[in-house]
PDB file of N, CA and C in Angstrom:
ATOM      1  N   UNK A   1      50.421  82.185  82.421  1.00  0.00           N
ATOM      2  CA  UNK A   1      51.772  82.140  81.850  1.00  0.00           C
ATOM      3  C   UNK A   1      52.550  81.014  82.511  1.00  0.00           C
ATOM      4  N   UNK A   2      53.243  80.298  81.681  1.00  0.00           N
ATOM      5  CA  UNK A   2      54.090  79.283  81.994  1.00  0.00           C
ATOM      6  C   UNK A   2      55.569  79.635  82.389  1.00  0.00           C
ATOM      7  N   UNK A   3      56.321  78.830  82.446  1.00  0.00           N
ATOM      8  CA  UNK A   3      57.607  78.669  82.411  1.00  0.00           C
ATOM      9  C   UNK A   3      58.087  78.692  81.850  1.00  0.00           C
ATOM     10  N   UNK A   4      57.489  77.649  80.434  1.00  0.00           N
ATOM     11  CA  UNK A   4      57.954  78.234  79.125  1.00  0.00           C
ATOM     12  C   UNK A   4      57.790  79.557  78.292  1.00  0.00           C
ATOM     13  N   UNK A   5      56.707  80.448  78.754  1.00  0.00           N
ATOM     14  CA  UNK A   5      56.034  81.474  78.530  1.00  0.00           C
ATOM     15  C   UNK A   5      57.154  82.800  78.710  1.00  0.00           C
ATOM     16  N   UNK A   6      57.540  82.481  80.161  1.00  0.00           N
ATOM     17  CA  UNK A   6      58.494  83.535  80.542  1.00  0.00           C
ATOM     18  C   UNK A   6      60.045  83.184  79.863  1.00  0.00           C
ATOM     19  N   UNK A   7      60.798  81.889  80.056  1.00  0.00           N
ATOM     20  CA  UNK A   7      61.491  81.467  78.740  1.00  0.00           C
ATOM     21  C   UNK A   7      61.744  82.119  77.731  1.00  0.00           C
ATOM     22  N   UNK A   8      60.794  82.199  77.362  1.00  0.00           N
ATOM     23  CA  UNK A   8      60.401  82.435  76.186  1.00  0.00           C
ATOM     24  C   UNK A   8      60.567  84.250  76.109  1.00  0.00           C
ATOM     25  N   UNK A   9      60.623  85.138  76.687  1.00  0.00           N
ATOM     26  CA  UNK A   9      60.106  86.232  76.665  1.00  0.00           C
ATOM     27  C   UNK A   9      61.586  86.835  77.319  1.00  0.00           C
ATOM     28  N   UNK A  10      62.038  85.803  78.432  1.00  0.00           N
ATOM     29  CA  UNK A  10      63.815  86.256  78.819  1.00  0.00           C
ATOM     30  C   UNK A  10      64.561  86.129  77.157  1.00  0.00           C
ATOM     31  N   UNK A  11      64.301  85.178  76.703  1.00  0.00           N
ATOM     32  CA  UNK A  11      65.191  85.430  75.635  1.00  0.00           C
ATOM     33  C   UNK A  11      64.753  86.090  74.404  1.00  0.00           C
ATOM     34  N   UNK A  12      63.796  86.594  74.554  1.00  0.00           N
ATOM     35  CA  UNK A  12      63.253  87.829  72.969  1.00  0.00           C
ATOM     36  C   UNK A  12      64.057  88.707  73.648  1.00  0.00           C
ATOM     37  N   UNK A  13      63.661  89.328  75.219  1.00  0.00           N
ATOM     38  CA  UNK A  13      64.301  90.680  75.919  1.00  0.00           C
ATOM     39  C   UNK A  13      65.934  90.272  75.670  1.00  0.00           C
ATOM     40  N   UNK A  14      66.851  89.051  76.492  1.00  0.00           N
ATOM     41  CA  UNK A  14      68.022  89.137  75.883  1.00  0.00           C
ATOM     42  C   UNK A  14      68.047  89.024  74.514  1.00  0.00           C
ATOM     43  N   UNK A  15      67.946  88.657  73.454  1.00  0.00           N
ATOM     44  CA  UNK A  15      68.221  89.108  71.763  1.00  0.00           C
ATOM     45  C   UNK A  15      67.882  90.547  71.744  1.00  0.00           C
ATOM     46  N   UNK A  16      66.764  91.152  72.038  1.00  0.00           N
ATOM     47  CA  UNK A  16      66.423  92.777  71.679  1.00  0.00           C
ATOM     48  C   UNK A  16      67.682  93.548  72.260  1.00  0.00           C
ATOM     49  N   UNK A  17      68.276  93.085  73.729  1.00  0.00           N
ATOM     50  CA  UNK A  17      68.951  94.192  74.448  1.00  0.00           C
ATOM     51  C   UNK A  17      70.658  93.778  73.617  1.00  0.00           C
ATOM     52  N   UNK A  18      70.567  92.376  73.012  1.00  0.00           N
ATOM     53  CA  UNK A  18      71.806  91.883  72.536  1.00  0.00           C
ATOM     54  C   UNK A  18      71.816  92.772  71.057  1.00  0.00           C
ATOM     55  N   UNK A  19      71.007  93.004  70.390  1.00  0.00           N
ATOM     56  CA  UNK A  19      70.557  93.782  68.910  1.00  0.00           C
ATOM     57  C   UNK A  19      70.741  95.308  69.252  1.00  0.00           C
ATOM     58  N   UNK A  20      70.198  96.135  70.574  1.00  0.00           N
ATOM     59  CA  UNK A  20      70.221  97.304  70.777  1.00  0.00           C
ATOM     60  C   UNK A  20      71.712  97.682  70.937  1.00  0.00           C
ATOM     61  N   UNK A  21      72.488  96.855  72.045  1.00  0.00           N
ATOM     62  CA  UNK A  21      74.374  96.152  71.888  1.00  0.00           C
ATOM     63  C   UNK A  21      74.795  96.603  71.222  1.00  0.00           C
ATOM     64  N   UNK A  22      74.732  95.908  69.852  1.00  0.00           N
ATOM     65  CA  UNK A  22      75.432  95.646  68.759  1.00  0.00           C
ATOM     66  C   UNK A  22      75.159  96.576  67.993  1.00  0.00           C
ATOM     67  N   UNK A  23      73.922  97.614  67.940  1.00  0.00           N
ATOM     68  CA  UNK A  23      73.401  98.857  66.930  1.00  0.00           C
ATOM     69  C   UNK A  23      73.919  99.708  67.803  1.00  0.00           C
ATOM     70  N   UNK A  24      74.298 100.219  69.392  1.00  0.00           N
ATOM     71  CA  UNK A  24      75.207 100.930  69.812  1.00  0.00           C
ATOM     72  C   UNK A  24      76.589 100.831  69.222  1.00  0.00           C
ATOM     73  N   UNK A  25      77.221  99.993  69.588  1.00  0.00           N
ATOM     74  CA  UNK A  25      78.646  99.344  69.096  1.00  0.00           C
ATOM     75  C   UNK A  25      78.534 100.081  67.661  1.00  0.00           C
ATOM     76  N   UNK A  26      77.896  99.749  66.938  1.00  0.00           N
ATOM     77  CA  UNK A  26      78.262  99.845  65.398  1.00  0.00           C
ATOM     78  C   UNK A  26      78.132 101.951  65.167  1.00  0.00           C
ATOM     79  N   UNK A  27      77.092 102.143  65.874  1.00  0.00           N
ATOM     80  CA  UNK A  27      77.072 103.931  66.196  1.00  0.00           C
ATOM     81  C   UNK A  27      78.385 104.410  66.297  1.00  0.00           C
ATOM     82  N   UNK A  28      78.910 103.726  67.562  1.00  0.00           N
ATOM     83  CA  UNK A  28      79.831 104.487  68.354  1.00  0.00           C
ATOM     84  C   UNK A  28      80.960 104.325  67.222  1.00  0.00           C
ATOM     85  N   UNK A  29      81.170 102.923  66.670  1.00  0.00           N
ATOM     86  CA  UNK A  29      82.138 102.886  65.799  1.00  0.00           C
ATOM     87  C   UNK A  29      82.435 104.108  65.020  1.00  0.00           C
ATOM     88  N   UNK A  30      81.024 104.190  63.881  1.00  0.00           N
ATOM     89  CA  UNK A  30      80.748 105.414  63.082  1.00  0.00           C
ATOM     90  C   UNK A  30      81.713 106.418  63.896  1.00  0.00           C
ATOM     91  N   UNK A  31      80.947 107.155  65.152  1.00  0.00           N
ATOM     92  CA  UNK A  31      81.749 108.062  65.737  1.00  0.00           C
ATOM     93  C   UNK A  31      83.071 107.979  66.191  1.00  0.00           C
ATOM     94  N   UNK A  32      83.513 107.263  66.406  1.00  0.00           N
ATOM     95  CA  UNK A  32      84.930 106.737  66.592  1.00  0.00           C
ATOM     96  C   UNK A  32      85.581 107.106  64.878  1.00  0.00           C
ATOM     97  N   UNK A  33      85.326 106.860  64.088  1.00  0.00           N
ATOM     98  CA  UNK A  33      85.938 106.525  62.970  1.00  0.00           C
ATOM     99  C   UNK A  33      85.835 108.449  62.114  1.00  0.00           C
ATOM    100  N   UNK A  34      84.483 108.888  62.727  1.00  0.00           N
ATOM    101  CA  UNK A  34      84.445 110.216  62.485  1.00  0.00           C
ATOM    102  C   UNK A  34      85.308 110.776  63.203  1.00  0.00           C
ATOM    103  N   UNK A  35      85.431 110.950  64.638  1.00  0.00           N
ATOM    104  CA  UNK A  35      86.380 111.148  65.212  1.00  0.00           C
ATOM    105  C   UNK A  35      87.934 111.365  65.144  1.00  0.00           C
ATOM    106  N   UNK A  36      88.012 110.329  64.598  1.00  0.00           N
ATOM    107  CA  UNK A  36      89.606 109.630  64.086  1.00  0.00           C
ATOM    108  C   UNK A  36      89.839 110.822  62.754  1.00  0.00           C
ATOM    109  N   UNK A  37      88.868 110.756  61.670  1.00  0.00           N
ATOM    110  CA  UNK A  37      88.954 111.609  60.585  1.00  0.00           C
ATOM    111  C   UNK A  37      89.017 113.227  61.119  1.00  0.00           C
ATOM    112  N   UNK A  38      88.507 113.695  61.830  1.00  0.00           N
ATOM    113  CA  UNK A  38      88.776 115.236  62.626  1.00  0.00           C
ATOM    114  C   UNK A  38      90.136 115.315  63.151  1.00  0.00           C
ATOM    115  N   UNK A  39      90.344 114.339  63.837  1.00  0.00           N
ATOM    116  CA  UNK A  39      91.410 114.756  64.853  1.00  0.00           C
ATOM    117  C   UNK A  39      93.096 114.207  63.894  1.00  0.00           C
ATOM    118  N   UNK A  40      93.061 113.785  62.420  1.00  0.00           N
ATOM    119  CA  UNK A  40      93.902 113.643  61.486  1.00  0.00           C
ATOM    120  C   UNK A  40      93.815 114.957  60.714  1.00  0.00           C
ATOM    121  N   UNK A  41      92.492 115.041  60.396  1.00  0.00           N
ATOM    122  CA  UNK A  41      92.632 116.863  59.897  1.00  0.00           C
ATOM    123  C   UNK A  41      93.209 118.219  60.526  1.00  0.00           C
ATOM    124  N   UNK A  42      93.034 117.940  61.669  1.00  0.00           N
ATOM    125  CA  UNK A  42      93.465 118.773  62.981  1.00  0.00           C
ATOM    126  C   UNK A  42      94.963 118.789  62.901  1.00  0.00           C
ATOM    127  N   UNK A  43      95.464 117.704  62.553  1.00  0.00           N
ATOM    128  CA  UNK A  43      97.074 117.284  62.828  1.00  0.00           C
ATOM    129  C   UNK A  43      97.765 117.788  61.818  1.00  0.00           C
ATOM    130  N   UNK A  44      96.675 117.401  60.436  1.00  0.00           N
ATOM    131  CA  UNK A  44      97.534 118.412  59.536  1.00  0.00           C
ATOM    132  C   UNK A  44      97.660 119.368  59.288  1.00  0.00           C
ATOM    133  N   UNK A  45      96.231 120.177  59.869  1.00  0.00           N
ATOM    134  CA  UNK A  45      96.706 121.835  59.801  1.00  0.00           C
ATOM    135  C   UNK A  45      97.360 122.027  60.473  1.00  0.00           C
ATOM    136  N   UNK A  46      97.772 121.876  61.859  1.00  0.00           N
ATOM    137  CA  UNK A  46      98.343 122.350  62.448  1.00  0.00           C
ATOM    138  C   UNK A  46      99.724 121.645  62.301  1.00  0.00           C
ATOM    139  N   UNK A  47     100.010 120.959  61.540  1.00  0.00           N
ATOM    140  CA  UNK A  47     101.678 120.461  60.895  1.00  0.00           C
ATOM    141  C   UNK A  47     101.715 121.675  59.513  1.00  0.00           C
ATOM    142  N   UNK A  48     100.582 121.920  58.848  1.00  0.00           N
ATOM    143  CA  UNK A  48     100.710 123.351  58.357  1.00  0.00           C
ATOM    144  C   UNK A  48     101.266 124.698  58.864  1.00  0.00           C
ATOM    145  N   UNK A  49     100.711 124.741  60.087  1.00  0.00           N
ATOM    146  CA  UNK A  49     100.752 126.106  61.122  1.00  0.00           C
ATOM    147  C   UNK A  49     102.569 126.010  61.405  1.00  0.00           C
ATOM    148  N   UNK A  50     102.632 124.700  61.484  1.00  0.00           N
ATOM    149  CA  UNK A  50     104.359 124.662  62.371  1.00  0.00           C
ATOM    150  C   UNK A  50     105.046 125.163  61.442  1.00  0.00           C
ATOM    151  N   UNK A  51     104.764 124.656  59.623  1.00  0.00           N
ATOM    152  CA  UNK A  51     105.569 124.839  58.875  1.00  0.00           C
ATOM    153  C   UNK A  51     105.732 126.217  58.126  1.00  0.00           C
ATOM    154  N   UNK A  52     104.439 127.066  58.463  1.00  0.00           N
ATOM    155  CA  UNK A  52     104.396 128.734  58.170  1.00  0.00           C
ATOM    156  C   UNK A  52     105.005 129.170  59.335  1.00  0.00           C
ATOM    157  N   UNK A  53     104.904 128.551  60.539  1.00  0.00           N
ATOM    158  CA  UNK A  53     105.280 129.710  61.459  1.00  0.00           C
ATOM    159  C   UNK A  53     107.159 129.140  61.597  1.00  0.00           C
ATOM    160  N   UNK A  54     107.200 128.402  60.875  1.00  0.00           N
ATOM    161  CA  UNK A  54     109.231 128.102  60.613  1.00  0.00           C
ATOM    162  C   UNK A  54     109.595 128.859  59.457  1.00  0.00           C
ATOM    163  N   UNK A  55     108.672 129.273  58.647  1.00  0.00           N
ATOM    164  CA  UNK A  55     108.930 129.812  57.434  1.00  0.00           C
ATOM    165  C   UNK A  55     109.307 131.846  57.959  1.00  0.00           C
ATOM    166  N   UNK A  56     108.000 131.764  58.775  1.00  0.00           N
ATOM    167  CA  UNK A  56     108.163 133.318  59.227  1.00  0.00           C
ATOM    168  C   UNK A  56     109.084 132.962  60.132  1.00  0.00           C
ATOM    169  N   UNK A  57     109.437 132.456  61.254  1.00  0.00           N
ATOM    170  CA  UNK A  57     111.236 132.651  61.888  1.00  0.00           C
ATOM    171  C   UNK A  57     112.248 132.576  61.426  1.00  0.00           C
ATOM    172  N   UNK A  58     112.184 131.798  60.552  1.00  0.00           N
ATOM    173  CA  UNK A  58     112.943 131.861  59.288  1.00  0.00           C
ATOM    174  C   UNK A  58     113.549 133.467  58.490  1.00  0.00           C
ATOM    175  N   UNK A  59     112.493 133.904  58.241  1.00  0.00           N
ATOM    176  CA  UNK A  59     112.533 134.452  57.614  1.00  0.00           C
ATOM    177  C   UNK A  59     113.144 136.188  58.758  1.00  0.00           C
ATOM    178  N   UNK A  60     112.464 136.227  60.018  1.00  0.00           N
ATOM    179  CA  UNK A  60     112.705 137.068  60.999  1.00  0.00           C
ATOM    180  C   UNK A  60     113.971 137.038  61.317  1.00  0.00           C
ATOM    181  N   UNK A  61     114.517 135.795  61.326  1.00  0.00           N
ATOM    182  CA  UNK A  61     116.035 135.542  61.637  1.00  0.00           C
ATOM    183  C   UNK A  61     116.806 135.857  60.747  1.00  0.00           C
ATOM    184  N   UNK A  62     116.747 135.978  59.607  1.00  0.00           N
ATOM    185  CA  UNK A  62     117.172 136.801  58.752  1.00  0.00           C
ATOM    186  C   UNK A  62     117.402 137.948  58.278  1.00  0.00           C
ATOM    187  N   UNK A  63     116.377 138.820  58.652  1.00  0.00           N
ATOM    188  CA  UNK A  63     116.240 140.243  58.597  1.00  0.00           C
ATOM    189  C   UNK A  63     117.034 140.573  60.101  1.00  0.00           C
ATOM    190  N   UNK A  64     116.511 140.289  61.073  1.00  0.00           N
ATOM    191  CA  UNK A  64     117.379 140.382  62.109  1.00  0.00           C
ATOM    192  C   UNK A  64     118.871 140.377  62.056  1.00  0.00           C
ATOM    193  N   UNK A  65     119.526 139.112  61.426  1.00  0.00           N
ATOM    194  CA  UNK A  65     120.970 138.637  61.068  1.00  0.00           C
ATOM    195  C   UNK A  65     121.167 140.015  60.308  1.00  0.00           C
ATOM    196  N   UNK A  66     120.484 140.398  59.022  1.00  0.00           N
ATOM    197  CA  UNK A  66     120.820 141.632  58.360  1.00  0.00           C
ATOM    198  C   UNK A  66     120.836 142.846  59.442  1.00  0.00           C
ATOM    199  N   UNK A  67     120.033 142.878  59.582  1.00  0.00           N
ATOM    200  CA  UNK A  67     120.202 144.132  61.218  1.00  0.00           C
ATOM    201  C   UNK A  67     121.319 144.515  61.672  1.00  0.00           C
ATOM    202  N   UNK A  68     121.636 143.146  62.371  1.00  0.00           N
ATOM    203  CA  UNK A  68     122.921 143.263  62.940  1.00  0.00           C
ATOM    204  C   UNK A  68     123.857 143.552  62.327  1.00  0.00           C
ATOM    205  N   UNK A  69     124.000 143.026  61.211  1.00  0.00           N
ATOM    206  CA  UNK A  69     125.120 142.527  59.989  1.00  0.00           C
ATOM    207  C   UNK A  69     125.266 144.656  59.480  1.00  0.00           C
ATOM    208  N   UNK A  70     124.424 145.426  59.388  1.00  0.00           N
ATOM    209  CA  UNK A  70     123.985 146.596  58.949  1.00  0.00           C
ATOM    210  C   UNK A  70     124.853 147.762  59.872  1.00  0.00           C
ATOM    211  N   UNK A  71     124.538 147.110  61.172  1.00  0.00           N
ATOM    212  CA  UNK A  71     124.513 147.849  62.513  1.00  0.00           C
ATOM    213  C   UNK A  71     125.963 147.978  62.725  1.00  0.00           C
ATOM    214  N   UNK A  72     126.724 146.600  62.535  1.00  0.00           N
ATOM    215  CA  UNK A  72     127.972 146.665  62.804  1.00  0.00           C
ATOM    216  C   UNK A  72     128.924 147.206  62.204  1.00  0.00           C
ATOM    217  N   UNK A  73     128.488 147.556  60.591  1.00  0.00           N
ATOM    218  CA  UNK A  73     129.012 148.129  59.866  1.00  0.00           C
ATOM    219  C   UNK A  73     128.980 149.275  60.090  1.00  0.00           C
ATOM    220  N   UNK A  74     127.668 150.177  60.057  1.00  0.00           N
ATOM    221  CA  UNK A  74     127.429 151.593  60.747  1.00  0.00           C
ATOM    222  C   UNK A  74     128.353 151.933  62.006  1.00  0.00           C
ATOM    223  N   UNK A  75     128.500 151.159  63.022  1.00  0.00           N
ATOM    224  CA  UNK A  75     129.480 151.448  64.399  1.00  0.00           C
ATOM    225  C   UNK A  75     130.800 151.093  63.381  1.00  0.00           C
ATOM    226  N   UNK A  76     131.387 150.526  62.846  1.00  0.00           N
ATOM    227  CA  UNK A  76     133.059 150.579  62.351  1.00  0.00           C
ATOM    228  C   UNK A  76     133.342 151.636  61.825  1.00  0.00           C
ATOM    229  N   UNK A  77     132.443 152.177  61.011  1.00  0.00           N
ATOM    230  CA  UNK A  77     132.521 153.490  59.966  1.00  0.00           C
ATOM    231  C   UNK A  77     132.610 154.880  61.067  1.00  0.00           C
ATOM    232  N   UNK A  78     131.523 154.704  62.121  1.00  0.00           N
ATOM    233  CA  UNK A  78     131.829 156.074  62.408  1.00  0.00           C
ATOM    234  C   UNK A  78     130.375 156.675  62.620  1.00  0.00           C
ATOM    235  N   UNK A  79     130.651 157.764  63.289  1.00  0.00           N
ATOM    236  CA  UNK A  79     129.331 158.772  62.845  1.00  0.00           C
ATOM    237  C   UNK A  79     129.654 159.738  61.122  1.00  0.00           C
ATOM    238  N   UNK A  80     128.275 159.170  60.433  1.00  0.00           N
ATOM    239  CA  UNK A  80     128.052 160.353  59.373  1.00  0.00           C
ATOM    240  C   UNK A  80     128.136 161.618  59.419  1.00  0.00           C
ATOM    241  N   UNK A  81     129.312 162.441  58.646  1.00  0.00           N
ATOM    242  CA  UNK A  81     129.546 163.802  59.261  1.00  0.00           C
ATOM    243  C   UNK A  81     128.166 164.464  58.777  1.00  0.00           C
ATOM    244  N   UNK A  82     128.294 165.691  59.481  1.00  0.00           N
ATOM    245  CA  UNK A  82     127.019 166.304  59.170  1.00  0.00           C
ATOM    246  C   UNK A  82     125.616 166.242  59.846  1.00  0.00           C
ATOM    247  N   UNK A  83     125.563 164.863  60.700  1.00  0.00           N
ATOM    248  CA  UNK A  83     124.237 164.102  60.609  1.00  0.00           C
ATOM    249  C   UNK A  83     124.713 163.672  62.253  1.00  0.00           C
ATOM    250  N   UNK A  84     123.649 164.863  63.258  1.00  0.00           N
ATOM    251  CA  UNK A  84     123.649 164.257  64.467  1.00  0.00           C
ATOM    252  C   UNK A  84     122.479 162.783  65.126  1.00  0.00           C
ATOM    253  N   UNK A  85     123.129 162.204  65.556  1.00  0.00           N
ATOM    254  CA  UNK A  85     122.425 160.763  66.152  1.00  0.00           C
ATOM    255  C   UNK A  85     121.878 161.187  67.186  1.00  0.00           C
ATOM    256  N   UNK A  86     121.799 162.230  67.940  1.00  0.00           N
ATOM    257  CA  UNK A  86     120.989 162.474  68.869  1.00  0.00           C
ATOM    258  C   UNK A  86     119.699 163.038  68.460  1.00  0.00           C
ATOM    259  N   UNK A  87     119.233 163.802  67.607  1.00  0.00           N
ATOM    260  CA  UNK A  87     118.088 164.590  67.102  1.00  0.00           C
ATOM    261  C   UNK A  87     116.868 163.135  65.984  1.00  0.00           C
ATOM    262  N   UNK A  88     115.949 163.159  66.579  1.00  0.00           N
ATOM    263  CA  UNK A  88     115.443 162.417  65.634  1.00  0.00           C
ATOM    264  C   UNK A  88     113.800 163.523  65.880  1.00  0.00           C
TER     265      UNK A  88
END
């Protein structure tokens, strides 16, 4: 084997390891780009989740507001004759 022999054989090994490189790179991309597509799906369910779970506080804060709104009326009026609040 020559000089040129080995030459010759450094640069097949650098092109192969420069080709193996570039077919990583282009993988990882793929996964990168899969990646990217999960973690956008992810964002929107869970921008879903925020917007049901504002819908149910929403909606709790309301019944609650009525509660109160119910309650206060019941204490102005009085106790219901007839009808003790201690016995349940």
């Amino acid at each position: 084997r020559g000089p040129q022999s080995v030459y010759y054989s450094f640069v097949w090994f650098t092109t192969l390891l420069l080709f193996f490189h570039l077919l990583s790179l282009a993988y990882s991309s793929m996964e990168v780009a899969d990646r990217l597509t999960y973690l956008e799906q992810r964002v929107q369910m869970q921008e879903d989740e925020i917007q049901l779970l504002k819908l149910a506080l929403e909606d709790v804060l309301k019944r609650l507001n009525i509660s109160e709104e119910q309650s206060t009326v019941f204490t102005k009026r009085g106790p219901v004759p007839g009808i003790s609040h201690t016995q349940y």
